[in-house]
N, C-alpha and C. Protein backbone atom coordinates (compact mmCIF):
# COMPACT_ATOMS: atom_id res chain seq x y z
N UNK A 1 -4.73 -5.03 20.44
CA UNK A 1 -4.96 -6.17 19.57
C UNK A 1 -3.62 -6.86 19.32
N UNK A 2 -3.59 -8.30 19.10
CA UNK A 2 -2.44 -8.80 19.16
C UNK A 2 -1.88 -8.88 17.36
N UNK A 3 -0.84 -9.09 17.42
CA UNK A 3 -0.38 -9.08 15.93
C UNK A 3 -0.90 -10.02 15.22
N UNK A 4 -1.50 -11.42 15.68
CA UNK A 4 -2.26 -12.34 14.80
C UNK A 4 -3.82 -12.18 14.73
N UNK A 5 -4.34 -11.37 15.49
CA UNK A 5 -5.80 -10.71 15.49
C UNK A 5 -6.09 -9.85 14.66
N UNK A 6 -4.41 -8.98 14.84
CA UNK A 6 -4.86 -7.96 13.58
C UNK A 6 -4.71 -8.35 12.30
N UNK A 7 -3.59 -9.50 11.59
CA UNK A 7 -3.31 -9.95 10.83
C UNK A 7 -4.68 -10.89 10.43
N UNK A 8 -5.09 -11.71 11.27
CA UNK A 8 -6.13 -12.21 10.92
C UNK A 8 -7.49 -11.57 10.46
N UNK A 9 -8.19 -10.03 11.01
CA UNK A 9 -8.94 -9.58 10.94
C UNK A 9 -8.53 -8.31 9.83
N UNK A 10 -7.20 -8.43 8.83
CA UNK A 10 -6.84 -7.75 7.96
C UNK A 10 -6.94 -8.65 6.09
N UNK A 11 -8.02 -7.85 5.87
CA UNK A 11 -9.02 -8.92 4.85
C UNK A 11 -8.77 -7.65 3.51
N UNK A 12 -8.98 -8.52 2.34
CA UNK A 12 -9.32 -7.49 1.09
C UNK A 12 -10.28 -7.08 1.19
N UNK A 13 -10.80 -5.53 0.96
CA UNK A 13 -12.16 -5.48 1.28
C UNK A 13 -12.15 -4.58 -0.30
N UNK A 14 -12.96 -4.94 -1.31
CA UNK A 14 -13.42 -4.58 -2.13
C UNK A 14 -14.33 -3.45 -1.99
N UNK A 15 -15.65 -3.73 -1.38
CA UNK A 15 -16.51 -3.50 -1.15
C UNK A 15 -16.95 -1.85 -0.03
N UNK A 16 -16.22 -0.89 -0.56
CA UNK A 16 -15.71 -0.05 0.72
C UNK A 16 -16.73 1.49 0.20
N UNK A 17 -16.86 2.55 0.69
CA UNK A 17 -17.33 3.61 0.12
C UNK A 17 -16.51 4.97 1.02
N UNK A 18 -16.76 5.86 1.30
CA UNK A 18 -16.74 7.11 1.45
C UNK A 18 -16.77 7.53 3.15
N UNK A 19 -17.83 6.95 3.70
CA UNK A 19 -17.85 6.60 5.29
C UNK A 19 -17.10 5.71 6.21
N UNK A 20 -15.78 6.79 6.54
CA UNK A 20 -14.91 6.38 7.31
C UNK A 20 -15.98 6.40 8.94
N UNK A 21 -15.07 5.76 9.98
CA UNK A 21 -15.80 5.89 11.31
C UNK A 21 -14.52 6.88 12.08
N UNK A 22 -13.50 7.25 11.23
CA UNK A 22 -12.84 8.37 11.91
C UNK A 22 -12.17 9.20 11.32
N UNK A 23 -11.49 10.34 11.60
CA UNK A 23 -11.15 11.75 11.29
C UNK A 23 -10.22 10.79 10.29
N UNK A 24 -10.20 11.81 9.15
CA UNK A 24 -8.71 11.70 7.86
C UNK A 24 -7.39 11.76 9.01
N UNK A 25 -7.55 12.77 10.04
CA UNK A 25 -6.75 13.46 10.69
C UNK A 25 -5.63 12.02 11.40
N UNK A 26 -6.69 11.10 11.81
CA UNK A 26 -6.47 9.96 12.72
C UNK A 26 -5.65 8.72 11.67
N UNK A 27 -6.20 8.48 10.64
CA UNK A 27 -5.14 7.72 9.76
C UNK A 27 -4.45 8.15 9.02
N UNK A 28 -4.00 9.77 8.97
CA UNK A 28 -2.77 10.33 8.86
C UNK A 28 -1.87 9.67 9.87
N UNK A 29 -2.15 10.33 10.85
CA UNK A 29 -1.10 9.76 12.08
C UNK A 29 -1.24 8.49 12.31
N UNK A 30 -1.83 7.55 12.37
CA UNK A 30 -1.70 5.95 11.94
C UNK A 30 -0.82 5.74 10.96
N UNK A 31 -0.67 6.62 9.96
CA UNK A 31 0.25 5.94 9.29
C UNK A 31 1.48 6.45 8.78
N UNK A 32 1.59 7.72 9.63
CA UNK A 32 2.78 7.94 10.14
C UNK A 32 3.61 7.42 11.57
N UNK A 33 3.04 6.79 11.98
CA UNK A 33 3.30 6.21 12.89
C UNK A 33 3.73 4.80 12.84
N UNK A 34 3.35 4.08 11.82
CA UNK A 34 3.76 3.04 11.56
C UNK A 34 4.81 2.91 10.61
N UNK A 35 4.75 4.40 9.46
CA UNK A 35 6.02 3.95 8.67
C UNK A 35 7.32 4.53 9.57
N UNK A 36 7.12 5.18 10.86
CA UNK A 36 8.33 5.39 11.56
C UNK A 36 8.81 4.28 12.08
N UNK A 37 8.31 3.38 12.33
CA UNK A 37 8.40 2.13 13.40
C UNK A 37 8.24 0.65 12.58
N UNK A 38 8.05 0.65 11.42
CA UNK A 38 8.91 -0.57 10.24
C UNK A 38 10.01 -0.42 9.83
N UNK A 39 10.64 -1.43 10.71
CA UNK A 39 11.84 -1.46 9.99
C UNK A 39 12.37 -1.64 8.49
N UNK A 40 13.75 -1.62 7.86
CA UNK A 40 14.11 -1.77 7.21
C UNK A 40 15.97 -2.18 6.57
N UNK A 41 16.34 -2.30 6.13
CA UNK A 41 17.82 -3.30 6.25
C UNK A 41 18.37 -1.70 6.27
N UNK A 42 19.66 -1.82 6.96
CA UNK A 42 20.44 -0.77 7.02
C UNK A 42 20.04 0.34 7.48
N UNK A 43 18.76 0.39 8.10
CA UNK A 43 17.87 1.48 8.27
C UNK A 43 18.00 2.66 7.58
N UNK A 44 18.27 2.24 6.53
CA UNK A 44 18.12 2.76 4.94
C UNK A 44 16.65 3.98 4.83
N UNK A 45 15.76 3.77 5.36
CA UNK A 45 14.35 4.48 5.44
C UNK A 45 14.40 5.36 3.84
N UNK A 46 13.89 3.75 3.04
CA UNK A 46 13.64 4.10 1.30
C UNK A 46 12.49 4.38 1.40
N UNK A 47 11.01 3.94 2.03
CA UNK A 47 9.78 3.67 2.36
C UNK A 47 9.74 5.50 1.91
N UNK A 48 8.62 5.88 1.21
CA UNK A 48 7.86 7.04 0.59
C UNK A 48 5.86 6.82 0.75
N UNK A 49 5.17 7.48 1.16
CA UNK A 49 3.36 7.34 1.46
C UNK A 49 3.20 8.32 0.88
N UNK A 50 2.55 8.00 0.05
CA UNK A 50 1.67 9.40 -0.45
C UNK A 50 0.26 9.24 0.13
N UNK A 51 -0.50 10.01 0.94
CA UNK A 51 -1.87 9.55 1.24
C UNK A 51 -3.00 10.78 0.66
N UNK A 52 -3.72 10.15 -0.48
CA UNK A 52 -4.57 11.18 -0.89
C UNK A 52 -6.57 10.92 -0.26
N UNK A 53 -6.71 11.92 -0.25
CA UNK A 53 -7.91 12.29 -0.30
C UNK A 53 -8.67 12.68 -1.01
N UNK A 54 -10.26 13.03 -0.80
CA UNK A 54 -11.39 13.84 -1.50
C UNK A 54 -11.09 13.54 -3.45
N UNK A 55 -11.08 14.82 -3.80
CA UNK A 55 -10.86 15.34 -4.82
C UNK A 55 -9.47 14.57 -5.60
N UNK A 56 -8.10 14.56 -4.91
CA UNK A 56 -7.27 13.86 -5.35
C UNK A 56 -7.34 12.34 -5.21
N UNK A 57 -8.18 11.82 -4.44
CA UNK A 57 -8.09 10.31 -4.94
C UNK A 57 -9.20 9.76 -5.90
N UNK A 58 -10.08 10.66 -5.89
CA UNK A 58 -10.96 10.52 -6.98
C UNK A 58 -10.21 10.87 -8.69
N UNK A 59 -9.33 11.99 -8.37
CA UNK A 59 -8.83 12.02 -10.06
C UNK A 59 -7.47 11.31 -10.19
N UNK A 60 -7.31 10.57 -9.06
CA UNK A 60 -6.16 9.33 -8.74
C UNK A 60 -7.29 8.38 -9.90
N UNK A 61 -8.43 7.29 -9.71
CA UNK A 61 -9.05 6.25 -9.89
C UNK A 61 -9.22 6.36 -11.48
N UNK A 62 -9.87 7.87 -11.54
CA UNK A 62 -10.27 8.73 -12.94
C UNK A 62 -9.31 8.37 -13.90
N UNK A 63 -8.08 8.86 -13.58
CA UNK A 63 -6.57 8.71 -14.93
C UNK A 63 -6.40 7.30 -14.76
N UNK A 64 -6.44 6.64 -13.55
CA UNK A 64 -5.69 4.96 -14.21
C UNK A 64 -7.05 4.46 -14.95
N UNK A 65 -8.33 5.28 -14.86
CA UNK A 65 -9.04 4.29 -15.80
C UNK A 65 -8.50 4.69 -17.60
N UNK A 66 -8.46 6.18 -17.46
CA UNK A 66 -8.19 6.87 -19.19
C UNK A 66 -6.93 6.13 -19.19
N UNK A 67 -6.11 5.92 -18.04
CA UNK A 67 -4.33 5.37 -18.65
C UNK A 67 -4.60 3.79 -19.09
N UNK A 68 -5.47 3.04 -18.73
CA UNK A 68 -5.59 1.82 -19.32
C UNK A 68 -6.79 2.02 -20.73
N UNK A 69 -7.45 3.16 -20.92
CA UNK A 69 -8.37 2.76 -21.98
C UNK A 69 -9.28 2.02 -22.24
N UNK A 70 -9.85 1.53 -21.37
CA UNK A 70 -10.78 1.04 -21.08
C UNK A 70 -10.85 -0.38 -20.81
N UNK A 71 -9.22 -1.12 -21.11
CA UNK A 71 -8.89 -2.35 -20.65
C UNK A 71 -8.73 -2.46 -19.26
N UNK A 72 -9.29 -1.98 -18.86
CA UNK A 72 -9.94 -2.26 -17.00
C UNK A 72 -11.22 -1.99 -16.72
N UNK A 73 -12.15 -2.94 -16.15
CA UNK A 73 -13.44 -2.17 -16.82
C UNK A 73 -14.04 -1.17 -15.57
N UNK A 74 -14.31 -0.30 -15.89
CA UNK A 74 -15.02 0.70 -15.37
C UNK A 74 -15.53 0.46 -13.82
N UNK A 75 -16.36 -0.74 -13.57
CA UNK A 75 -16.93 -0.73 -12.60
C UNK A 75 -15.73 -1.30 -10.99
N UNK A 76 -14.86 -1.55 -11.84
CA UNK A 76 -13.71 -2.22 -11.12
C UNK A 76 -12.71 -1.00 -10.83
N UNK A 77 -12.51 0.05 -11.39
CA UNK A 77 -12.00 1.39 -11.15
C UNK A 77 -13.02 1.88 -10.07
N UNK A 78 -14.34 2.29 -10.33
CA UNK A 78 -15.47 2.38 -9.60
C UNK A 78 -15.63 2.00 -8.41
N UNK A 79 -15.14 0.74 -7.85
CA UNK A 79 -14.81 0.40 -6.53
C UNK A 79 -13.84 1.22 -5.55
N UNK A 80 -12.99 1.13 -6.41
CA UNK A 80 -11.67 1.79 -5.82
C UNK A 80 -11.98 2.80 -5.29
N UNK A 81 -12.42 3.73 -6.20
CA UNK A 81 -13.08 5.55 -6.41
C UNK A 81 -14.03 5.86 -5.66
N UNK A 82 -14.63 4.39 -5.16
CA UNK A 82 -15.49 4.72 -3.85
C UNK A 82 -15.23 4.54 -2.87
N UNK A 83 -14.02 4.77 -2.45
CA UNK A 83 -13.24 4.35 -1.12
C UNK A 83 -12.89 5.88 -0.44
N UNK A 84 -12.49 5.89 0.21
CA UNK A 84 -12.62 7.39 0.93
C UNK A 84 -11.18 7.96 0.66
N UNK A 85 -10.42 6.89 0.50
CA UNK A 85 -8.85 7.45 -0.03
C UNK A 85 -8.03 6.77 -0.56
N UNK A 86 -6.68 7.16 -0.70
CA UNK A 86 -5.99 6.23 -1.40
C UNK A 86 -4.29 6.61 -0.86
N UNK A 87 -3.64 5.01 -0.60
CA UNK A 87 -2.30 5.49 -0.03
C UNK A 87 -1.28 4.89 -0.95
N UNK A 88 -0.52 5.32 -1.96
CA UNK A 88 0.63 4.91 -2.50
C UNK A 88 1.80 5.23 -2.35
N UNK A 89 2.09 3.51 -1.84
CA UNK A 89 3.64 3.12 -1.89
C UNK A 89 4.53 3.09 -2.44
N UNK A 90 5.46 3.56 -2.56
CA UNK A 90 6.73 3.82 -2.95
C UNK A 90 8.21 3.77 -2.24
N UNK A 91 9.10 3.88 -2.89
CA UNK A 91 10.46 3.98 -2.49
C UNK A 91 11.06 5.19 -3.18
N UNK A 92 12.92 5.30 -2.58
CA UNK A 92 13.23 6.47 -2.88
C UNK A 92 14.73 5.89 -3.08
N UNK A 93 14.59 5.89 -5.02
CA UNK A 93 15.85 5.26 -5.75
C UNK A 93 17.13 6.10 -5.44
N UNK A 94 16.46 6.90 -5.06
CA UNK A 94 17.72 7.99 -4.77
C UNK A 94 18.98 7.10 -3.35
N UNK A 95 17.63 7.14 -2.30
CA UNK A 95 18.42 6.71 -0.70
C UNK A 95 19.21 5.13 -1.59
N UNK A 96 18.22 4.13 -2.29
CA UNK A 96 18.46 3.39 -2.59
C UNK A 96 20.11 2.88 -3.13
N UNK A 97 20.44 4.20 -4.11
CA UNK A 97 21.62 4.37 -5.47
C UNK A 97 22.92 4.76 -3.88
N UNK A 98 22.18 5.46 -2.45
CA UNK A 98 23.31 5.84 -2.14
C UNK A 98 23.81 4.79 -1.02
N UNK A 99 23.11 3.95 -0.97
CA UNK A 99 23.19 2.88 -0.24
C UNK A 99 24.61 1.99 -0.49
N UNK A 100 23.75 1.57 -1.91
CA UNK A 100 24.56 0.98 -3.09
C UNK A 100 26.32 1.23 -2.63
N UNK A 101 26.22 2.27 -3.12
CA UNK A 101 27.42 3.41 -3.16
C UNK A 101 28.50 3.10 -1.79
N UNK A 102 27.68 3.64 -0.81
CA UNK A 102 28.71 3.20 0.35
C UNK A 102 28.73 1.88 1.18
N UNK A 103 28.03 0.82 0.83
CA UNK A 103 28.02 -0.48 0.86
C UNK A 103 28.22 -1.41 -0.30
N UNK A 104 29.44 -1.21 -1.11
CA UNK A 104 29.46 -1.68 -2.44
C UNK A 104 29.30 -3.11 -2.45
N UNK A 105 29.23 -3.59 -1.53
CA UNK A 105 29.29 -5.27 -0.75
C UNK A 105 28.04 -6.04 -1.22
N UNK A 106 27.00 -5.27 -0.81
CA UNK A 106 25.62 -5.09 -1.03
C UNK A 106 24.63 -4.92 -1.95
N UNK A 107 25.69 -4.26 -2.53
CA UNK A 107 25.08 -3.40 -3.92
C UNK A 107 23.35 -4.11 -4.80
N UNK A 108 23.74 -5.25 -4.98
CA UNK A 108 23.03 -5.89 -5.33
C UNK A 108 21.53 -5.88 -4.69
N UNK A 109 21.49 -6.29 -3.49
CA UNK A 109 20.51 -6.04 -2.19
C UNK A 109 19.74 -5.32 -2.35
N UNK A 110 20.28 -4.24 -2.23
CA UNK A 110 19.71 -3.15 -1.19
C UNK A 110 18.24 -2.60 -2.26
N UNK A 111 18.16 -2.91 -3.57
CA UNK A 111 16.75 -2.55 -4.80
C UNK A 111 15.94 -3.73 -3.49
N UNK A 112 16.43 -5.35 -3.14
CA UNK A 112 15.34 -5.99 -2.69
C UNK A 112 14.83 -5.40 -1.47
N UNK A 113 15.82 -4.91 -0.71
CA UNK A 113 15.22 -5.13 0.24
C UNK A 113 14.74 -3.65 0.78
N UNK A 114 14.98 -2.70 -0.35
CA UNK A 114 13.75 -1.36 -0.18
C UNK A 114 12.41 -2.17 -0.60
N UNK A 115 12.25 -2.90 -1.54
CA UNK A 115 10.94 -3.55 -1.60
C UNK A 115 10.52 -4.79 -0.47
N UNK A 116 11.09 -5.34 0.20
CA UNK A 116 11.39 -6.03 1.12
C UNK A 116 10.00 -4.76 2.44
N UNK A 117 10.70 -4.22 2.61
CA UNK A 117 10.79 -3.05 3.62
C UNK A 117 8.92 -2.15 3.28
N UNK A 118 9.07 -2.33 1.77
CA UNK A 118 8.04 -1.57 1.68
C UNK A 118 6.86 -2.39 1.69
N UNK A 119 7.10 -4.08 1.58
CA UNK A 119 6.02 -4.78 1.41
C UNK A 119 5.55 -4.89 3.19
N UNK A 120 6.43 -5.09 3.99
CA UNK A 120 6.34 -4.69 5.43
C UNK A 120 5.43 -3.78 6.01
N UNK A 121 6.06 -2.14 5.48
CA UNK A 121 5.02 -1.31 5.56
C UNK A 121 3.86 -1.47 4.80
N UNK A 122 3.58 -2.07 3.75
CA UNK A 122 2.26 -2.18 3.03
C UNK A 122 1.31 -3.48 4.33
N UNK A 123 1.83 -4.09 4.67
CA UNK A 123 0.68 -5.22 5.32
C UNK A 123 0.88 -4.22 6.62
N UNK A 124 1.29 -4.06 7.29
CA UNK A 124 1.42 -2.57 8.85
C UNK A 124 0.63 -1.92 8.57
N UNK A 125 0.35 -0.76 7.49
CA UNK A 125 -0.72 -0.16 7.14
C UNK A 125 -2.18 -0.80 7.20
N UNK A 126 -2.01 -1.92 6.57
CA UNK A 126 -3.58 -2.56 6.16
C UNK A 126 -4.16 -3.18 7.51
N UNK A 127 -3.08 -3.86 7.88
CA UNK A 127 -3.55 -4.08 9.66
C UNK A 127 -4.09 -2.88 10.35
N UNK A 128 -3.19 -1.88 10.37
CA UNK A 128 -3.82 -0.72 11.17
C UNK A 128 -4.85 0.09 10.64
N UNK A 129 -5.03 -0.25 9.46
CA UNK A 129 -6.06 0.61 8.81
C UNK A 129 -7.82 -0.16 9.79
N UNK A 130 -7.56 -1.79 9.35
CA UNK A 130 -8.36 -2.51 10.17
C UNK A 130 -8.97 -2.29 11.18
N UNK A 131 -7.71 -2.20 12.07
CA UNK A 131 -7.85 -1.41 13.50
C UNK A 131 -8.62 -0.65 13.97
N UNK A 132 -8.60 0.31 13.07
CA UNK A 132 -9.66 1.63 12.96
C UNK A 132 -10.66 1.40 12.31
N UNK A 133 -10.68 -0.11 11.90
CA UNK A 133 -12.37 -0.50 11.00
C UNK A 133 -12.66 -0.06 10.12
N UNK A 134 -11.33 0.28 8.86
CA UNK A 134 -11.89 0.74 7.78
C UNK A 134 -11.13 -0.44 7.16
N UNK A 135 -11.39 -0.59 5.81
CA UNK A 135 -11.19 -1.36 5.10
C UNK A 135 -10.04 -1.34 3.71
N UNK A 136 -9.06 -2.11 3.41
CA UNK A 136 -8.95 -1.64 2.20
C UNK A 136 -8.38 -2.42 1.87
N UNK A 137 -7.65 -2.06 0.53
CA UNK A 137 -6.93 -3.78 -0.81
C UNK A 137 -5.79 -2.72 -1.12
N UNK A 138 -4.92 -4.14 -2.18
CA UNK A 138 -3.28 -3.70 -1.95
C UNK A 138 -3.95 -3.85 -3.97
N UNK A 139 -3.67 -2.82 -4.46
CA UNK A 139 -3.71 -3.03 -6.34
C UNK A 139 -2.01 -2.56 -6.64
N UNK A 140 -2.44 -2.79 -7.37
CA UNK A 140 -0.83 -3.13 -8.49
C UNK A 140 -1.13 -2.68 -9.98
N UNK A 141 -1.26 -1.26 -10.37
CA UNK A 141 -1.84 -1.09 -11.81
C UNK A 141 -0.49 -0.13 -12.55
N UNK A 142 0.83 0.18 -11.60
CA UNK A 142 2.34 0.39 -11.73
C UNK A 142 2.50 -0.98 -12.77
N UNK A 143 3.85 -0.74 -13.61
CA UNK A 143 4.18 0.55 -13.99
C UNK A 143 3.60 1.70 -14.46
N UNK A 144 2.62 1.02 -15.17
CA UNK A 144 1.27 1.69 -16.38
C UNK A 144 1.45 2.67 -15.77
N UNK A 145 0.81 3.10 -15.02
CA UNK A 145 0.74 4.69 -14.35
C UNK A 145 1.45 5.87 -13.68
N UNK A 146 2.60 5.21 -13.77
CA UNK A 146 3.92 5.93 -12.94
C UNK A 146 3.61 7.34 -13.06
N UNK A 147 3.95 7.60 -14.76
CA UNK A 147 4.11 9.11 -15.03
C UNK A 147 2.85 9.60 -14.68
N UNK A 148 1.48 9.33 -15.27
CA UNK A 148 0.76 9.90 -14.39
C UNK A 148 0.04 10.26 -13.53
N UNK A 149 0.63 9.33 -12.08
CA UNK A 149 0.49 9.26 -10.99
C UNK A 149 1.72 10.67 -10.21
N UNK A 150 2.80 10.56 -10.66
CA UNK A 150 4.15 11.55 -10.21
C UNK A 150 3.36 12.72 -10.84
N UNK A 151 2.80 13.00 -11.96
CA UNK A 151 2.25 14.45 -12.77
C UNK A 151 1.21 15.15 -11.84
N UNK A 152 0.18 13.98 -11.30
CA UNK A 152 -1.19 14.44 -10.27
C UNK A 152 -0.39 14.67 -8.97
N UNK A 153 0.15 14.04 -8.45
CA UNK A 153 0.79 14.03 -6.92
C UNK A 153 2.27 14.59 -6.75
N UNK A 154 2.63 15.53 -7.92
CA UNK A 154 4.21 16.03 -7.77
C UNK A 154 5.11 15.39 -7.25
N UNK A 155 5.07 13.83 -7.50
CA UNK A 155 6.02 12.88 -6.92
C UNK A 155 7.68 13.40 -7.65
N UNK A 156 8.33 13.19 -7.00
CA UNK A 156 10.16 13.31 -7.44
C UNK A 156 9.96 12.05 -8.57
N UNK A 157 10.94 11.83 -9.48
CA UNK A 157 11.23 11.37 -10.60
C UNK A 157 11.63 10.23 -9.82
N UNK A 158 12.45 10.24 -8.85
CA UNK A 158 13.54 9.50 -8.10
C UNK A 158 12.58 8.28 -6.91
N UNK A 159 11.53 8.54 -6.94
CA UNK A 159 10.39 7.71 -6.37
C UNK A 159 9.61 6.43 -7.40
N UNK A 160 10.09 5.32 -7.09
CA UNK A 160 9.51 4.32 -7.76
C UNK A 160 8.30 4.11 -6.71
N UNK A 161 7.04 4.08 -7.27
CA UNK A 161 5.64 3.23 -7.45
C UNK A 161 5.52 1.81 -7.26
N UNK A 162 5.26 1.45 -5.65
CA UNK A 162 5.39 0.05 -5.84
C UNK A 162 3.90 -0.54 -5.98
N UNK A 163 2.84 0.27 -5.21
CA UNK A 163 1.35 -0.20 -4.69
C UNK A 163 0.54 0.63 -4.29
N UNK A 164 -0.63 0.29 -4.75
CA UNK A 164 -2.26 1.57 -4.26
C UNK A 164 -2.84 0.82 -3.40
N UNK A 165 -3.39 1.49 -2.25
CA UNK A 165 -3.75 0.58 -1.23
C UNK A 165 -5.24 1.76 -1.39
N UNK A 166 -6.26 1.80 -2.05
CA UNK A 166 -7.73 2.23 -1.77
C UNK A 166 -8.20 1.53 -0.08
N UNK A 167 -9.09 2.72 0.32
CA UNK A 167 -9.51 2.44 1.71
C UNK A 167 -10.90 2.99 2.02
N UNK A 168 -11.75 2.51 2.96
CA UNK A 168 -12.67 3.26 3.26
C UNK A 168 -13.58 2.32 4.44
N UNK A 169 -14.79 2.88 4.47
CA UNK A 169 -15.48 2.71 5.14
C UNK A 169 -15.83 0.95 4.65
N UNK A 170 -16.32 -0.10 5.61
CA UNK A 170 -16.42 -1.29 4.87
C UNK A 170 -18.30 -1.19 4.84
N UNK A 171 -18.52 -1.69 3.80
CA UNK A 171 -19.78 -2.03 3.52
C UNK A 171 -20.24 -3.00 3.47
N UNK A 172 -19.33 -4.66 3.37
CA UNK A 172 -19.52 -5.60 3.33
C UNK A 172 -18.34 -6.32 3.65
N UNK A 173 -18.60 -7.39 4.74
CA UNK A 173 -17.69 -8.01 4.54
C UNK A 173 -17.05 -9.15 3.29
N UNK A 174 -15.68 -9.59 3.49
CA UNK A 174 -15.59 -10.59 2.54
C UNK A 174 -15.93 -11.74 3.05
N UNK A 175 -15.96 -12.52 1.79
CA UNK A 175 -16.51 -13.99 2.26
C UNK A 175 -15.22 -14.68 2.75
N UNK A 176 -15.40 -15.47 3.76
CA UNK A 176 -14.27 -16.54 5.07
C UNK A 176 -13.28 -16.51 4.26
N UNK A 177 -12.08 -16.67 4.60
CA UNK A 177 -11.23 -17.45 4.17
C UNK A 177 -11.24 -18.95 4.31
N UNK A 178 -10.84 -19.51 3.33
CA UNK A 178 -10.55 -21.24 3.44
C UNK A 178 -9.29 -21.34 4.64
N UNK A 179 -9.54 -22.39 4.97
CA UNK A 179 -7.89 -23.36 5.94
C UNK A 179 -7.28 -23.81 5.17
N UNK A 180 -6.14 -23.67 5.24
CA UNK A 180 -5.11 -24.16 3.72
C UNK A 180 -4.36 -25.27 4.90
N UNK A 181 -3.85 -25.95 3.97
CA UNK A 181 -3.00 -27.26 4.87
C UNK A 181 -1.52 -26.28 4.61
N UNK A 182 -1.57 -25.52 5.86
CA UNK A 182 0.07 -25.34 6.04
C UNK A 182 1.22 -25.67 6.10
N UNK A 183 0.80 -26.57 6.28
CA UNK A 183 2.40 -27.76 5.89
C UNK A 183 2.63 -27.98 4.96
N UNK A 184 2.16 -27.76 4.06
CA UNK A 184 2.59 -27.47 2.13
C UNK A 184 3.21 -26.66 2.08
N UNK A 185 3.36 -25.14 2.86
CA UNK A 185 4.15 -23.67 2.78
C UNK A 185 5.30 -23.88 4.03
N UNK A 186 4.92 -24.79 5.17
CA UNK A 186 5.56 -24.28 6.38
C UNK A 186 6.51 -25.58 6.35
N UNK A 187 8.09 -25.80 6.47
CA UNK A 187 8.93 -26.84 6.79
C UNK A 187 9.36 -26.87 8.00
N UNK A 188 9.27 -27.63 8.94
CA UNK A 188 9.94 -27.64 10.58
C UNK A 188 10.89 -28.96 10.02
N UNK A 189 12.48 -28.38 10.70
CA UNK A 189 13.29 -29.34 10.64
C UNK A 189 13.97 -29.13 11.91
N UNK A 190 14.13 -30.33 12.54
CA UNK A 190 14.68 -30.02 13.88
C UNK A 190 15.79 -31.35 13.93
């Protein structure tokens, strides 16, 4: 598949449940395979996956609903929780601080462009997840949940939480995208 096929045919899919069409085994290595092969500045390799399953991504969905209190409503956690798994992104402030350190030049940088790097690997994943015809969405419910997301998944202290990417089997597609007039976003100056 070409990189604008997959990009194009890489959609939010809300709508996902439990029935993958292949082994856990197979988008393990999908997505180890891709965070070897995204780059990143300095080849720094800040990029951290946590990929849960079964039981742990279900009491993944469970705590961010008790950590918001019910200011998320239920059936919108419920989606998520019916996805067959869950992959969160992160970085590693640690590689980050030592970056810093021996590129004092940089210093500044190098926080963007571990997030830079990780937003990279976050759309790589979702493409390839595609690939394999499962489905999934990029949530953002960090910081709120840091601590107890690191408490369930024995994350290092030293791992910032950037994104939950829920996945699964698709049950529905989404509705089209619109054509946006690109020349509002895109400038050619020649």
């Amino acid at each position: 598949m070409s990189i604008i096929k997959s990009l194009a045919n890489r959609r939010t899919y809300y709508n996902i449940d439990k029935n993958i069409p292949v082994l856990e085994k197979e988008i393990e290595e999908k997505i180890k395979e891709v965070t070897e092969l995204v780059p990143d500045a300095f080849n720094m390799k800040s990029a951290r996956v946590v990929l849960a399953f079964g039981e742990k991504h279900d009491q993944l969905w469970d705590e961010i609903y008790n950590v918001f209190e019910g200011k998320v409503p239920r059936e919108k956690i419920d989606s998520f929780k019916a996805g067959a798994g869950t992959i969160l992104f992160l970085y590693d402030e640690e590689t980050v601080k030592k970056m810093q350190e021996q590129f004092s030049t940089y210093a500044d940088n190098f926080p963007i462009w571990a997030n830079q790097a990780n937003g990279m690997l976050q759309l790589s994943v979702w493409s390839a997840l595609r690939e394999l015809n499962i489905g999934a969405s990029l949530q953002h419910y960090n910081p709120v949940i840091d601590a107890k997301v690191k408490g369930i998944f024995n994350i290092p202290e030293n791992y910032k939480l950037v994104a939950q990417m829920p996945f699964g089997g698709i049950v529905s597609e989404p509705d089209k995208k619109e054509k946006e007039e690109i020349d509002k976003r895109v400038t050619v100056i020649r």
